[in-house]
Protein backbone atom coordinates (compact mmCIF):
# COMPACT_ATOMS: atom_id res chain seq x y z
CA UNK A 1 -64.24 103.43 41.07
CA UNK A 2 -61.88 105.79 39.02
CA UNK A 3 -59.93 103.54 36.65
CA UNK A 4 -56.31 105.85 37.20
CA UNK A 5 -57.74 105.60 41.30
CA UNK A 6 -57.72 102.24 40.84
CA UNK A 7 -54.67 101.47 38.39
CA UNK A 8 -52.25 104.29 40.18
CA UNK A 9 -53.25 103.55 44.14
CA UNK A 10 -55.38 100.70 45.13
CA UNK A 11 -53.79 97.72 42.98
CA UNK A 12 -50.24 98.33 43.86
CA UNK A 13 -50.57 98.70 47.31
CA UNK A 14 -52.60 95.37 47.33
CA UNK A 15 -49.71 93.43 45.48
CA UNK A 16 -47.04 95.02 48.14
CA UNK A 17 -49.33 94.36 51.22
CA UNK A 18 -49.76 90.68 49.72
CA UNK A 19 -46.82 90.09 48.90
CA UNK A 20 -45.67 91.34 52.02
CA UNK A 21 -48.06 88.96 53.92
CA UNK A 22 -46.52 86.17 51.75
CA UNK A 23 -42.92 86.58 52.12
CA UNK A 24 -43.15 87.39 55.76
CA UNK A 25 -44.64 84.26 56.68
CA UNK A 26 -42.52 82.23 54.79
CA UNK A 27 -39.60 84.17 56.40
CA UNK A 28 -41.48 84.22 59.97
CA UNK A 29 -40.97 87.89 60.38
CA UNK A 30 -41.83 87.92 64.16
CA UNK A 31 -43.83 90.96 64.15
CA UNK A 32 -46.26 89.28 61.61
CA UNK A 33 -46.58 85.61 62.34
CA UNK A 34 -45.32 85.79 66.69
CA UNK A 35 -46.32 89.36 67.56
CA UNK A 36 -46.40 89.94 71.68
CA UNK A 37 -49.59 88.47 73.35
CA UNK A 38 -50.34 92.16 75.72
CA UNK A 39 -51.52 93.60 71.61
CA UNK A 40 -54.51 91.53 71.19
CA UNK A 41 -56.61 94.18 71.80
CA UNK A 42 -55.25 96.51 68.93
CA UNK A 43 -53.10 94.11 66.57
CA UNK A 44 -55.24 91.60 65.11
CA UNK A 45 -52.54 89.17 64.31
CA UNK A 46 -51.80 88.95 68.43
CA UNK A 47 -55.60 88.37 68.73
CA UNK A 48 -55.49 85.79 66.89
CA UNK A 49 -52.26 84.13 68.42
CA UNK A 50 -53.56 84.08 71.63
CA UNK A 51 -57.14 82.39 70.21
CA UNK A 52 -55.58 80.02 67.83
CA UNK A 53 -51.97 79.88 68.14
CA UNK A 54 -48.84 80.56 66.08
CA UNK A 55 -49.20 78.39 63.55
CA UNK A 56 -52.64 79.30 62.65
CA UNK A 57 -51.47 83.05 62.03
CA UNK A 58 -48.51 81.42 59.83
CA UNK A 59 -50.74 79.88 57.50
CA UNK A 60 -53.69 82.62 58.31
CA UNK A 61 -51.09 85.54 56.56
CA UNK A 62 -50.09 83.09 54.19
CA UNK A 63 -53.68 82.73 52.91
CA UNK A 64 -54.51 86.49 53.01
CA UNK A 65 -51.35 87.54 50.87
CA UNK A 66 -52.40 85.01 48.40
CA UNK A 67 -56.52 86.56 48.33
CA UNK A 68 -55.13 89.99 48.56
CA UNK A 69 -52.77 88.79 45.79
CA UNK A 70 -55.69 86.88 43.46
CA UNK A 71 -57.70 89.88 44.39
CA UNK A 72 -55.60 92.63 43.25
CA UNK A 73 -55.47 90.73 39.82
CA UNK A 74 -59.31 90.68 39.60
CA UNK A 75 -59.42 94.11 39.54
CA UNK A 76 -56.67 94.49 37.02
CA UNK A 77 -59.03 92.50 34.58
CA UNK A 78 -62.40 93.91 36.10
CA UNK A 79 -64.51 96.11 33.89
């Protein structure tokens, strides 16, 4: 991967879609954590409501914006 590529595009928008994931299900942002059930077949965070329930998409976002987050640092140190 191009190192600016990588430093100017793909890195930031991982921290702001993590930390997006992470302070919208702290703040249960309804569109993230409650989303309508008639999406599940386009929004994968309604799928996933309707299989497993609200809380499990709470804590599911919660965990992604931290990976994404831990993820996005990796490749800050990477190579």
């Amino acid at each position: 991967m191009d190192v600016r590529l990588k430093l100017q595009i793909v890195i930031p928008s991982l921290v702001v879609g993590s930390l997006l994931c992470i302070y919208g299900s702290h703040r249960r942002w309804k569109w993230l954590v409650d989303p309508p059930e008639h999406l599940a077949l386009v929004y994968s965070q309604s799928l996933l409501k309707v299989l497993f329930g609200r809380v499990f998409v709470c804590k599911f976002t919660l965990i992604v914006g931290w990976l994404g987050l831990a993820y996005a640092i990796a490749l800050l140190f990477a190579e």
